[in-house]
PDB file of N, CA and C in Angstrom:
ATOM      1  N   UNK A   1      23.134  -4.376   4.828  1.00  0.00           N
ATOM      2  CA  UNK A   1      23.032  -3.614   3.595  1.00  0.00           C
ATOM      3  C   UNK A   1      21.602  -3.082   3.483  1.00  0.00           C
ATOM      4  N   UNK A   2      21.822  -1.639   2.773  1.00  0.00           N
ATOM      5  CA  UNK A   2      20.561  -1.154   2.790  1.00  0.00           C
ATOM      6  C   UNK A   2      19.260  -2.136   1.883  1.00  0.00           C
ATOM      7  N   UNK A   3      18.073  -2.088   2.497  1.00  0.00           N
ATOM      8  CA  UNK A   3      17.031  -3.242   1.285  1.00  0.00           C
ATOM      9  C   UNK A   3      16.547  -3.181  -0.284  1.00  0.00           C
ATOM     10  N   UNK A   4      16.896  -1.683  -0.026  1.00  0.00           N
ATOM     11  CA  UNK A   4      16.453  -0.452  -1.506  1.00  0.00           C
ATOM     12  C   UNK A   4      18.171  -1.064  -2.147  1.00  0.00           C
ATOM     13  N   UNK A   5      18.978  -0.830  -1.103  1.00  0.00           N
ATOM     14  CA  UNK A   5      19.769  -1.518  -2.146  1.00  0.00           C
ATOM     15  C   UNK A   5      19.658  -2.832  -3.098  1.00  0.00           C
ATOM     16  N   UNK A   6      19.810  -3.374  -1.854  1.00  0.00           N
ATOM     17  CA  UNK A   6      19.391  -5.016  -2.377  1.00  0.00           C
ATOM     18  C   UNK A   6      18.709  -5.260  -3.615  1.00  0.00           C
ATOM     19  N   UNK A   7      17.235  -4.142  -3.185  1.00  0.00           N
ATOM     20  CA  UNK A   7      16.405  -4.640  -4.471  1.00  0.00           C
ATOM     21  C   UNK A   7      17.404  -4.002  -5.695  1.00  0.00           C
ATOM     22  N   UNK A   8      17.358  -3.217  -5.569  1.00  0.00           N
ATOM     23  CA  UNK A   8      18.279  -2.137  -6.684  1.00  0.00           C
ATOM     24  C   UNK A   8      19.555  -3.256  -7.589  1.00  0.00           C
ATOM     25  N   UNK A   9      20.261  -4.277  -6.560  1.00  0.00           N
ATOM     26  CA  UNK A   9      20.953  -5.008  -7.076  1.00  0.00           C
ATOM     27  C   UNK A   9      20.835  -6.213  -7.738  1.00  0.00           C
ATOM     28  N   UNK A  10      19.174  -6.473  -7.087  1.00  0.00           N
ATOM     29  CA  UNK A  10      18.909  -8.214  -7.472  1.00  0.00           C
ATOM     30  C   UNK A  10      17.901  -7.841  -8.849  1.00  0.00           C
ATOM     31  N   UNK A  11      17.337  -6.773  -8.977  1.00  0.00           N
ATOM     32  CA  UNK A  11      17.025  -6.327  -9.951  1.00  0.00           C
ATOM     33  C   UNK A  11      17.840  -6.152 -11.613  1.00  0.00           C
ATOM     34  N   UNK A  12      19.225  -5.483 -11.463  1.00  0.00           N
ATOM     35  CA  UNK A  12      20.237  -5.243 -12.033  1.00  0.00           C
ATOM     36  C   UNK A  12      20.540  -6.878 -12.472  1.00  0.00           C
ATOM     37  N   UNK A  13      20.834  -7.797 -11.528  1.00  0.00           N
ATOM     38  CA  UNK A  13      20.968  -8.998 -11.967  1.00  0.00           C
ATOM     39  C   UNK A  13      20.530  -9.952 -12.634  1.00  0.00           C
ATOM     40  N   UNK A  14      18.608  -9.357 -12.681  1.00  0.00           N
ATOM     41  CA  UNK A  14      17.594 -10.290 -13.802  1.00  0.00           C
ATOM     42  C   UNK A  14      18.204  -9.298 -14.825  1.00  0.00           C
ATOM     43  N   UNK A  15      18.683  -8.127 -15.117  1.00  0.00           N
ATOM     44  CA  UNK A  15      18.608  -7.669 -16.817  1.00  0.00           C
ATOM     45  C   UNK A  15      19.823  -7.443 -17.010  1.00  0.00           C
ATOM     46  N   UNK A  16      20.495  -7.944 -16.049  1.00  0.00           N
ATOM     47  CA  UNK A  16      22.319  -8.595 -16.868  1.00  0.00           C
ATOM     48  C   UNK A  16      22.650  -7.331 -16.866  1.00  0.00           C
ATOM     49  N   UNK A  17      22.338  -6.395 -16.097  1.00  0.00           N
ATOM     50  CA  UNK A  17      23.232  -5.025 -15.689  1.00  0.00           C
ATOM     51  C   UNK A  17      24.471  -5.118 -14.593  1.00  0.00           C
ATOM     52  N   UNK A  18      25.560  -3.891 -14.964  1.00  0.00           N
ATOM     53  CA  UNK A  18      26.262  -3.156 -13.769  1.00  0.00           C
ATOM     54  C   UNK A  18      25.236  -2.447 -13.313  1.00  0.00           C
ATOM     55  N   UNK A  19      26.059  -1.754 -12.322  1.00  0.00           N
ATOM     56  CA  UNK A  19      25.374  -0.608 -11.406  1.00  0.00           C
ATOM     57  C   UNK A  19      26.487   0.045 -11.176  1.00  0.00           C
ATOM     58  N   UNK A  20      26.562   1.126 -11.927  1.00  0.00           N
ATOM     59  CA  UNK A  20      27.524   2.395 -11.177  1.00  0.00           C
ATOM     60  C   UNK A  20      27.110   2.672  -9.502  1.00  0.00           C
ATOM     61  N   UNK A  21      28.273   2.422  -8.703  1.00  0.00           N
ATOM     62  CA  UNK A  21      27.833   3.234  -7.418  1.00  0.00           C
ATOM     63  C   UNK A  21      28.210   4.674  -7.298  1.00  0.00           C
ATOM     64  N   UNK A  22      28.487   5.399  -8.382  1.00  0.00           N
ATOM     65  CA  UNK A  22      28.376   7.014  -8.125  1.00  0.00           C
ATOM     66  C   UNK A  22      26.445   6.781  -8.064  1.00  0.00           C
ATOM     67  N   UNK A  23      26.118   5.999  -8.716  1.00  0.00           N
ATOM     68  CA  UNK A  23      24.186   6.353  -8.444  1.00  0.00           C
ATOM     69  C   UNK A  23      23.733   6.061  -7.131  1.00  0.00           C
ATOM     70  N   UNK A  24      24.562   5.451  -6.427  1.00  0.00           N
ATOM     71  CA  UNK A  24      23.828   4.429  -5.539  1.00  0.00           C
ATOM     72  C   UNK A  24      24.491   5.511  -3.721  1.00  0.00           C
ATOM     73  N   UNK A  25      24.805   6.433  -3.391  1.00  0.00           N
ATOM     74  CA  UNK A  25      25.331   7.369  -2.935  1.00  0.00           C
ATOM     75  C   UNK A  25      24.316   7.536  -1.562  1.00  0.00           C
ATOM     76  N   UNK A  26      23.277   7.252  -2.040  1.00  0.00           N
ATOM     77  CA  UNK A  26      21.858   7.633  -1.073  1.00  0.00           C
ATOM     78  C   UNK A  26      21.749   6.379  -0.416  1.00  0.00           C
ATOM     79  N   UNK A  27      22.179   5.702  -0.809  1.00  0.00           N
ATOM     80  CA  UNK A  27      21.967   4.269  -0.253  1.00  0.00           C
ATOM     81  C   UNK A  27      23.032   3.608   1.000  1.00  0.00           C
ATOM     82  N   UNK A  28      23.521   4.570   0.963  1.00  0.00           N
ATOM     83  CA  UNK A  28      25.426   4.644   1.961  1.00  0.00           C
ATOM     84  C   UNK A  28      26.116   3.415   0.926  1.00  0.00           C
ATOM     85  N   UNK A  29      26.070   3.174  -0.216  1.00  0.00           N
ATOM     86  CA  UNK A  29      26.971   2.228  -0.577  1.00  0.00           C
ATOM     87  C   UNK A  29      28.635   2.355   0.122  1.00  0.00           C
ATOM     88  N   UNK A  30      28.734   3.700   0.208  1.00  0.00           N
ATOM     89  CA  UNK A  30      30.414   4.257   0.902  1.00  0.00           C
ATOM     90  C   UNK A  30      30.465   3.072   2.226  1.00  0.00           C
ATOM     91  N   UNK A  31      29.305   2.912   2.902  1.00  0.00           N
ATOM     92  CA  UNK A  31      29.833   2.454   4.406  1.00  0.00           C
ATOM     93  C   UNK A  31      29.681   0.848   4.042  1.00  0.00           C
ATOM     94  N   UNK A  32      29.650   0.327   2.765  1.00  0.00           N
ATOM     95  CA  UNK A  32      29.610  -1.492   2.878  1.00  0.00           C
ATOM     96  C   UNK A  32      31.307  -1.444   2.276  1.00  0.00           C
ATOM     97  N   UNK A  33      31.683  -2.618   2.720  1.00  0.00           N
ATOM     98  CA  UNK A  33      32.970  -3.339   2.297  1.00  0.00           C
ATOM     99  C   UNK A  33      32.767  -4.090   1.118  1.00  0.00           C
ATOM    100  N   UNK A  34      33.341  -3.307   0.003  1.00  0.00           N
ATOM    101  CA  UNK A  34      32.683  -3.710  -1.282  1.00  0.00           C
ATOM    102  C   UNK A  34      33.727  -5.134  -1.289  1.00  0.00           C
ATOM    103  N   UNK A  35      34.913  -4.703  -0.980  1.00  0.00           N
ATOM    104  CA  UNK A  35      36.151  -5.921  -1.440  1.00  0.00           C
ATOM    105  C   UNK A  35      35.620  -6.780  -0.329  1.00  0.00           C
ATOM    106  N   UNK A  36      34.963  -6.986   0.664  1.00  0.00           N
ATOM    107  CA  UNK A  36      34.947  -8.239   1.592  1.00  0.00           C
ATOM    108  C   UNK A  36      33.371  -9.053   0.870  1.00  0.00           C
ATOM    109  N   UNK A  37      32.903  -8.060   0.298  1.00  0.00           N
ATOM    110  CA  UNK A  37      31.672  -8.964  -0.676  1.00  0.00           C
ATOM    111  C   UNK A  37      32.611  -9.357  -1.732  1.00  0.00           C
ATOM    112  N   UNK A  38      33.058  -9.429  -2.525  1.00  0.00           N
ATOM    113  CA  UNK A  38      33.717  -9.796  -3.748  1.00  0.00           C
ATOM    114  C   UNK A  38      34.552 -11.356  -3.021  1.00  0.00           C
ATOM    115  N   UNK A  39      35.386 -10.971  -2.087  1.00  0.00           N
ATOM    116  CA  UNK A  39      36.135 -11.754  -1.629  1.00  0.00           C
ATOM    117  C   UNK A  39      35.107 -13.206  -1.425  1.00  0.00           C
ATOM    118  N   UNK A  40      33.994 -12.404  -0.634  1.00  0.00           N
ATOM    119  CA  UNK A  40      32.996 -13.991  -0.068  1.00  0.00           C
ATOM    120  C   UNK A  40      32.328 -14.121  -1.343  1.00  0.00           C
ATOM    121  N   UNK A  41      32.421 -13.492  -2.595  1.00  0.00           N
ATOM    122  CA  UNK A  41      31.668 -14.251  -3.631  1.00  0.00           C
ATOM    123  C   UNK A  41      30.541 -14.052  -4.102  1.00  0.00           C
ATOM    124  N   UNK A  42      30.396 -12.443  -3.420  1.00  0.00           N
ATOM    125  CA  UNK A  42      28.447 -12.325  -3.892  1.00  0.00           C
ATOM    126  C   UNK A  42      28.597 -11.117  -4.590  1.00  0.00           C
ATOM    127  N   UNK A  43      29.987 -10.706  -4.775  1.00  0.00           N
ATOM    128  CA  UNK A  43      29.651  -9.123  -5.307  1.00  0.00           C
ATOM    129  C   UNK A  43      31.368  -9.080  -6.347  1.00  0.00           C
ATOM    130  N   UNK A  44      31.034  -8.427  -7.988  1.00  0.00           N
ATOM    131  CA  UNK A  44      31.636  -8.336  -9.037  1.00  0.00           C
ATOM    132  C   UNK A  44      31.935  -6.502  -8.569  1.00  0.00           C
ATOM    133  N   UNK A  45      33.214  -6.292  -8.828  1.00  0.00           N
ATOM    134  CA  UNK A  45      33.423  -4.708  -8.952  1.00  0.00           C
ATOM    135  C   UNK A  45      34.428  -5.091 -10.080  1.00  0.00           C
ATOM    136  N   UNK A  46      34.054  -3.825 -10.901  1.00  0.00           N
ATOM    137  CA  UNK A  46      34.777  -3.153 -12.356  1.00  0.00           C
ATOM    138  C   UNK A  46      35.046  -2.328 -12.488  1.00  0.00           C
ATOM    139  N   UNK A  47      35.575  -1.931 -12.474  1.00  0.00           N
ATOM    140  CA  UNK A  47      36.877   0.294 -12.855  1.00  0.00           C
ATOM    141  C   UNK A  47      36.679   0.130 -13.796  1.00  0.00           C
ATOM    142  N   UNK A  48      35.429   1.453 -13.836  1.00  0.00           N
ATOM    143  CA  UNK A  48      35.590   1.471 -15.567  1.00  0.00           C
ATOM    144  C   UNK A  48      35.827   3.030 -16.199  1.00  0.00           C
ATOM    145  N   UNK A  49      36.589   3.125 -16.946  1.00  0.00           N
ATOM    146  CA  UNK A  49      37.407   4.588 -16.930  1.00  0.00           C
ATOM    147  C   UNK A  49      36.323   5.770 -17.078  1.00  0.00           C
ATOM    148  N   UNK A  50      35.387   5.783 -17.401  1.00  0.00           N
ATOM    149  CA  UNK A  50      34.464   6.720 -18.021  1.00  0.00           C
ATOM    150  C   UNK A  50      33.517   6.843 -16.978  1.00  0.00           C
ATOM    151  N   UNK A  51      33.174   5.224 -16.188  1.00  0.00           N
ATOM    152  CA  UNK A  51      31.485   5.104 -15.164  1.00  0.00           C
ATOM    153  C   UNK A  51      32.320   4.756 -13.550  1.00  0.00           C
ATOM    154  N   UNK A  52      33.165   4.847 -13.703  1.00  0.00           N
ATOM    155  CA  UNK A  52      33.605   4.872 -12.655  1.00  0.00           C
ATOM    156  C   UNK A  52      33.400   3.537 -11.789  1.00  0.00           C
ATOM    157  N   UNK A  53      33.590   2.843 -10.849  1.00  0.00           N
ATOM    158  CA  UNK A  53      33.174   1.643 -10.200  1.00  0.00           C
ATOM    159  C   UNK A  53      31.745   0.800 -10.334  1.00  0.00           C
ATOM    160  N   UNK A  54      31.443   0.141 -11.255  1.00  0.00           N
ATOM    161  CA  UNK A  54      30.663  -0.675 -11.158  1.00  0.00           C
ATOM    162  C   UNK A  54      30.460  -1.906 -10.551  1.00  0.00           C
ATOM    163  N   UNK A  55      29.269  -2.170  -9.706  1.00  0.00           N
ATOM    164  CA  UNK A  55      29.039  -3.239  -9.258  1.00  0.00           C
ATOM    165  C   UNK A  55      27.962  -4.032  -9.783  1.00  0.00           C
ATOM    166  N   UNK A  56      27.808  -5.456  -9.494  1.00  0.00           N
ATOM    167  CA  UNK A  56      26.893  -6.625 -10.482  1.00  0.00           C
ATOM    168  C   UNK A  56      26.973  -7.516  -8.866  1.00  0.00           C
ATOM    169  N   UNK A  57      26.020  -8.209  -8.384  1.00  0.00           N
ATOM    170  CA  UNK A  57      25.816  -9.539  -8.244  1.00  0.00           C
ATOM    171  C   UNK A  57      26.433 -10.524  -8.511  1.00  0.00           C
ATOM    172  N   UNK A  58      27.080 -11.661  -8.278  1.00  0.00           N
ATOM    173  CA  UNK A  58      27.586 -13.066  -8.638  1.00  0.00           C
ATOM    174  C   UNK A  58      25.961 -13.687  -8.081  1.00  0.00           C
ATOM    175  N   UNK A  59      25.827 -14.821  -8.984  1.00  0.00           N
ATOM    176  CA  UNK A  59      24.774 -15.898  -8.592  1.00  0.00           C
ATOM    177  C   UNK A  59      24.762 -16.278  -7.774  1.00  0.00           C
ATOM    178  N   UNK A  60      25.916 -16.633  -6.792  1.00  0.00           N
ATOM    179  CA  UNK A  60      25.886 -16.730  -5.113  1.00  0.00           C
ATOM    180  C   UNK A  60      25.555 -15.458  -4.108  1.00  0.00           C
ATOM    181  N   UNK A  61      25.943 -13.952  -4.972  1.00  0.00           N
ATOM    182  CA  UNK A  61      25.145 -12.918  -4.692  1.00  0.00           C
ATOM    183  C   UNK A  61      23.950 -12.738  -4.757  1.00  0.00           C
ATOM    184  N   UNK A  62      23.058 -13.349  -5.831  1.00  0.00           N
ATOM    185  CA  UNK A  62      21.857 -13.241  -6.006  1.00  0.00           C
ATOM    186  C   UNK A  62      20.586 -14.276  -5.064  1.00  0.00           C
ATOM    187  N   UNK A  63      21.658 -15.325  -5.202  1.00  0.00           N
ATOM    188  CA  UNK A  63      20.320 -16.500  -4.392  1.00  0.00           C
ATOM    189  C   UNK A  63      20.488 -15.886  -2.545  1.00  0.00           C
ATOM    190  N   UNK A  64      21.691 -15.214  -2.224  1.00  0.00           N
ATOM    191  CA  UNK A  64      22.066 -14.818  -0.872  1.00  0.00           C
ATOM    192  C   UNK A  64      20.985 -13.760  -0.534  1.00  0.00           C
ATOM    193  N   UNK A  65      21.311 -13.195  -1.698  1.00  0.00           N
ATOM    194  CA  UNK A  65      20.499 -11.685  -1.122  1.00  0.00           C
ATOM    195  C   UNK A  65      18.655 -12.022  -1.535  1.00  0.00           C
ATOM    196  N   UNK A  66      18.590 -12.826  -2.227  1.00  0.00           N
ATOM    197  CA  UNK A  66      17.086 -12.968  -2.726  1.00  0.00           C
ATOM    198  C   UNK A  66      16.607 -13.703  -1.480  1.00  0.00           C
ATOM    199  N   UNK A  67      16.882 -14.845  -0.801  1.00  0.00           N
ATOM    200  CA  UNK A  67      16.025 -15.291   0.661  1.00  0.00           C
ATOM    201  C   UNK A  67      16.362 -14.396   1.323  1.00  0.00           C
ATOM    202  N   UNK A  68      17.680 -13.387   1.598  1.00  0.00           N
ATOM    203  CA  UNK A  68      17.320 -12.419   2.499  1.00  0.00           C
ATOM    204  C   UNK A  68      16.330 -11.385   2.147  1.00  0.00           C
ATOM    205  N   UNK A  69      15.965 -10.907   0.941  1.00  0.00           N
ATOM    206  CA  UNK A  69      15.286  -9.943   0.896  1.00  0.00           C
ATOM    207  C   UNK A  69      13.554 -11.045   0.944  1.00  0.00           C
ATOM    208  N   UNK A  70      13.336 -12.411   1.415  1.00  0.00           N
ATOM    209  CA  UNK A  70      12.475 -12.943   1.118  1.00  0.00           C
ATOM    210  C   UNK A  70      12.330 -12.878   2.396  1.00  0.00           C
ATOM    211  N   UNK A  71      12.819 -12.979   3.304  1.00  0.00           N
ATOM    212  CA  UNK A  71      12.765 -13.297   4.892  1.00  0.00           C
ATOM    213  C   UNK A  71      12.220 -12.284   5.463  1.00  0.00           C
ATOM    214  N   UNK A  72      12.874 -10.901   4.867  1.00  0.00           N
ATOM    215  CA  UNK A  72      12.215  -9.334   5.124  1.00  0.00           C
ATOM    216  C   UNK A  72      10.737  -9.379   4.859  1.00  0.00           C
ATOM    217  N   UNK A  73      10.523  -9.826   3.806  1.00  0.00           N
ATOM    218  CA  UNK A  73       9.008  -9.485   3.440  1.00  0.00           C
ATOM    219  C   UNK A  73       8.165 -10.648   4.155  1.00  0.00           C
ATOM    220  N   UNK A  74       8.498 -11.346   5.022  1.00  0.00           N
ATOM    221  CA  UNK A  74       7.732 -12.693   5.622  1.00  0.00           C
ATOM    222  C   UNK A  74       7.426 -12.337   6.568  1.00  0.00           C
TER     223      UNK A  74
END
């Protein structure tokens, strides 16, 4: 997954946000398997009639992706 994502998501997760992925477009969100993250537990998707697919972090999303994005910067 892209890292700009990452941050973009673990960010969203300290201020208790979604994230529309119509924003996130630049980031190839299209080429991740949103349902095989949900399935393993790190990633919330919501249809929402107006914003279209939102995604959030699960707390097993967040501590996953936070040592990975910690390992990057080491």
């Amino acid at each position: 997954m892209n890292h700009s994502l990452i941050r973009i998501l673990i960010s969203a997760k300290k201020m208790k946000k979604w994230v529309p992925i119509k924003h996130l477009t630049k980031y190839y969100v299209h080429e991740i398997n949103l349902m095989q993250l949900e399935d393993d537990g790190l990633l919330l998707i919501y249809r929402h009639s107006s914003d279209g697919i939102l995604i959030k972090l699960t707390m097993k999303g967040y501590h996953f992706f936070s040592r990975q994005q910690e390992n990057i910067n080491n």
